[in-house]
C-alpha atoms as a PDB file:
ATOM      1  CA  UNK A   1      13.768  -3.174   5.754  1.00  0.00           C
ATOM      2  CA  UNK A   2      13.627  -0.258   3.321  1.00  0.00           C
ATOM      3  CA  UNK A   3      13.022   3.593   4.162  1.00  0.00           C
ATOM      4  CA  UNK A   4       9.343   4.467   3.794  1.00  0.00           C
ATOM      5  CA  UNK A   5       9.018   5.103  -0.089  1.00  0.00           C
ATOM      6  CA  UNK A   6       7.664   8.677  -0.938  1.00  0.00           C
ATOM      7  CA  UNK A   7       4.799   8.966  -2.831  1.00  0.00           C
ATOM      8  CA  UNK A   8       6.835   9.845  -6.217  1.00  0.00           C
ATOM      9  CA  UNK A   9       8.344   6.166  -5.627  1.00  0.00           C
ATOM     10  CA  UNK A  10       4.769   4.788  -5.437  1.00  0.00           C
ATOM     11  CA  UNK A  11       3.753   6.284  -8.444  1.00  0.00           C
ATOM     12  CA  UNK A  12       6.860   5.060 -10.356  1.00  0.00           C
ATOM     13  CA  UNK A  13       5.604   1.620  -9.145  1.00  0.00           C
ATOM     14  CA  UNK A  14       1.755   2.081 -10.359  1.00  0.00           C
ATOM     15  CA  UNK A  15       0.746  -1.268 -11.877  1.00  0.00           C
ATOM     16  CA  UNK A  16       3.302  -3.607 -10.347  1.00  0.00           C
ATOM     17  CA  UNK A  17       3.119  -6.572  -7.836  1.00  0.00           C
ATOM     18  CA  UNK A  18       4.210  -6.680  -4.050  1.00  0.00           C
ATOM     19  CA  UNK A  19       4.264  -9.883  -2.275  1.00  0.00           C
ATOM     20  CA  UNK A  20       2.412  -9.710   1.259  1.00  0.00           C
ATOM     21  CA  UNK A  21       4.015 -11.717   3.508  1.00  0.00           C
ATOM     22  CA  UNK A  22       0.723 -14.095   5.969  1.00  0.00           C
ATOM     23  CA  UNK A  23       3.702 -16.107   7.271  1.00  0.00           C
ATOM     24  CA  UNK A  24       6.979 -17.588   6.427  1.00  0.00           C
ATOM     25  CA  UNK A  25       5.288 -20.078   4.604  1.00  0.00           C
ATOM     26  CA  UNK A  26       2.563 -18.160   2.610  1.00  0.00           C
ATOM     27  CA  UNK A  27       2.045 -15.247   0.518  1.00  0.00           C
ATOM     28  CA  UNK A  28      -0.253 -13.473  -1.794  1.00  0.00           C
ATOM     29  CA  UNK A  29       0.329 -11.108  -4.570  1.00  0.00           C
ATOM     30  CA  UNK A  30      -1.322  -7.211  -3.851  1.00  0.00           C
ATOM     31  CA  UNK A  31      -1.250  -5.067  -7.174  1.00  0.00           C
ATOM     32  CA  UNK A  32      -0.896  -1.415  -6.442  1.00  0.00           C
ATOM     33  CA  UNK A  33      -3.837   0.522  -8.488  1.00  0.00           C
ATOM     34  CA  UNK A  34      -3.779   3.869  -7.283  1.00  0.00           C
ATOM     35  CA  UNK A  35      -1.715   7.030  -5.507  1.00  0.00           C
ATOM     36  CA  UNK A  36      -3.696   9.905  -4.979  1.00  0.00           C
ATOM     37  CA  UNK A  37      -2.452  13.579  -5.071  1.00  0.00           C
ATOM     38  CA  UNK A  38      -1.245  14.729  -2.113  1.00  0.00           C
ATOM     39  CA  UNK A  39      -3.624  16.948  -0.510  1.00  0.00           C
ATOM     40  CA  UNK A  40      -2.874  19.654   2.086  1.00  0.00           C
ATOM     41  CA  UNK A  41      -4.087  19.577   5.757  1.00  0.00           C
ATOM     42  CA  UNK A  42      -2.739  22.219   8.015  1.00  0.00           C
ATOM     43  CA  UNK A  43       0.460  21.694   8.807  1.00  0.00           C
ATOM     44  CA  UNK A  44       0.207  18.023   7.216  1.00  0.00           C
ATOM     45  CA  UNK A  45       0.751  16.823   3.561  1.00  0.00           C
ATOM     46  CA  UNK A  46      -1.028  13.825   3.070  1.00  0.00           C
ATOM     47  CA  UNK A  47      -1.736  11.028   0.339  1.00  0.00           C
ATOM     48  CA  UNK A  48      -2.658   7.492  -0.013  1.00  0.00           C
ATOM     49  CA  UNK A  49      -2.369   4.359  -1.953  1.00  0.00           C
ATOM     50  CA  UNK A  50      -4.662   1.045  -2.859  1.00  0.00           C
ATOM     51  CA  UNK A  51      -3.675  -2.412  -3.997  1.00  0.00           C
ATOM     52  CA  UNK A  52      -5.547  -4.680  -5.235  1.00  0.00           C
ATOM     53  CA  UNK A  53      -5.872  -8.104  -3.175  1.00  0.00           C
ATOM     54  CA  UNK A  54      -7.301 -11.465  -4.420  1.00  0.00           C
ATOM     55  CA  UNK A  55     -11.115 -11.927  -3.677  1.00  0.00           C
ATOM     56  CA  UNK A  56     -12.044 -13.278  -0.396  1.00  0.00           C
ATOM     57  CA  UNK A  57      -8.317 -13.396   0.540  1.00  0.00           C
ATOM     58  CA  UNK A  58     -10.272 -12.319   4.338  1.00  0.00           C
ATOM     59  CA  UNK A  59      -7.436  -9.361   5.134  1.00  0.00           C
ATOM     60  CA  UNK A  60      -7.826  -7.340   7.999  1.00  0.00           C
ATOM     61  CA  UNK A  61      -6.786  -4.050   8.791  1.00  0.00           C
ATOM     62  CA  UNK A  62      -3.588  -4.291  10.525  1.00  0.00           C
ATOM     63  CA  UNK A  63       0.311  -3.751   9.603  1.00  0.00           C
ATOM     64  CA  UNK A  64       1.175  -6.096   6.834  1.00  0.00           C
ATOM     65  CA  UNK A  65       5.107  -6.871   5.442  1.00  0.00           C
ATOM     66  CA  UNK A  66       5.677  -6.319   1.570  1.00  0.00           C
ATOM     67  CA  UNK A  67       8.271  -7.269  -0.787  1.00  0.00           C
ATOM     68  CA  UNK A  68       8.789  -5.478  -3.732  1.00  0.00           C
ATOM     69  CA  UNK A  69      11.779  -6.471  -6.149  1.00  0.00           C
ATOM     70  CA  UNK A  70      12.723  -2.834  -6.720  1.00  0.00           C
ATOM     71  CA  UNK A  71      12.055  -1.304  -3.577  1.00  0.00           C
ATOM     72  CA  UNK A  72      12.857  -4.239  -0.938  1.00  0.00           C
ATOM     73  CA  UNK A  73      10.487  -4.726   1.896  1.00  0.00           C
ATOM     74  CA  UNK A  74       8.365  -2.230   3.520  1.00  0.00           C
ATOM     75  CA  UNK A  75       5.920  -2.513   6.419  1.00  0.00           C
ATOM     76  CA  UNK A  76       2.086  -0.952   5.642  1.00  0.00           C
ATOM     77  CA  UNK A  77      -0.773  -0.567   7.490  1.00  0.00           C
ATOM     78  CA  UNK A  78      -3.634  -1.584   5.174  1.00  0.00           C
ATOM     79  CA  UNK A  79      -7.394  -1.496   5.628  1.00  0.00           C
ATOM     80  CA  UNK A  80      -9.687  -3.746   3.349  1.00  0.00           C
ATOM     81  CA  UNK A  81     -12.580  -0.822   2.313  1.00  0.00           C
ATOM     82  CA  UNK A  82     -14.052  -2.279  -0.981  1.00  0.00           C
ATOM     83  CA  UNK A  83     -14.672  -5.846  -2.642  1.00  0.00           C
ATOM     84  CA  UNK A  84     -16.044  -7.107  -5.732  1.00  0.00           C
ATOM     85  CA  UNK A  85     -15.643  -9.386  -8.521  1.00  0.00           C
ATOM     86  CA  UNK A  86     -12.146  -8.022  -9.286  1.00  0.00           C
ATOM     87  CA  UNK A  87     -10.765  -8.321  -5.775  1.00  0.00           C
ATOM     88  CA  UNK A  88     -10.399  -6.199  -2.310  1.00  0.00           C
ATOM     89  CA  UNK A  89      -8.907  -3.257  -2.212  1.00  0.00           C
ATOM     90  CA  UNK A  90      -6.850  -2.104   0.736  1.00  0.00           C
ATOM     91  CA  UNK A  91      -5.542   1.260   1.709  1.00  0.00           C
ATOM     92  CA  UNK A  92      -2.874   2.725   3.326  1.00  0.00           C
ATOM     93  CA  UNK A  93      -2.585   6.646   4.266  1.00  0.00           C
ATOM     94  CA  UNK A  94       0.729   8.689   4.331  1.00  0.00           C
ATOM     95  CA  UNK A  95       0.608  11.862   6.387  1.00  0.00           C
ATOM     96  CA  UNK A  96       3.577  13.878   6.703  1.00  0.00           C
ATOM     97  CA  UNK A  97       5.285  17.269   8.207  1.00  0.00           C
ATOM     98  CA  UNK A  98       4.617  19.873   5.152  1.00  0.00           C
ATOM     99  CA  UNK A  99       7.585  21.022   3.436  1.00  0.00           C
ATOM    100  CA  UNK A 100       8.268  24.636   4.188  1.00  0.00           C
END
């Protein structure tokens, strides 16, 4: 399993294609759309990031394993917010200690 990636490392992967893992037989293909700005909360830093799901693919939110052929596998928790003709979208949210 790979570190967490930082938000730069999402950004460098705008556009391309992680493999969600729904068992060790199946798959589906998530492109990641968007990485916000990071945006200050008290102490916190925070920012998140959307992929793009097939349509009707009937994701929940829960923690989900990705592959990525740069970055290895990572483990996300994703919630479904938004579907339409183009697919669902799923977030995840980063929130970490600000740097001093």
């Amino acid at each position: 399993m790979a570190d967490m990636l930082t938000r730069d490392e999402f950004v460098e992967q705008k556009g391309s294609v992680f493999e969600l893992e729904l068992s060790e037989d199946d798959s589906i293909k998530l492109e990641l759309i968007e990485v916000d700005e990071v945006k200050e909360m008290g102490p916190y830093e925070s920012f998140s990031v959307v992929f793009l799901a097939p349509k009707d693919c009937g994701l929940e939110s829960q923690i989900y394993k990705l592959k990525h052929e740069k970055k290895g596998e990572i483990e996300l928790f994703l919630s479904p917010f938004f579907q339409d003709e183009k697919g669902l979208k799923l977030e995840s949210i980063f929130s970490v200690a600000a740097q001093a």
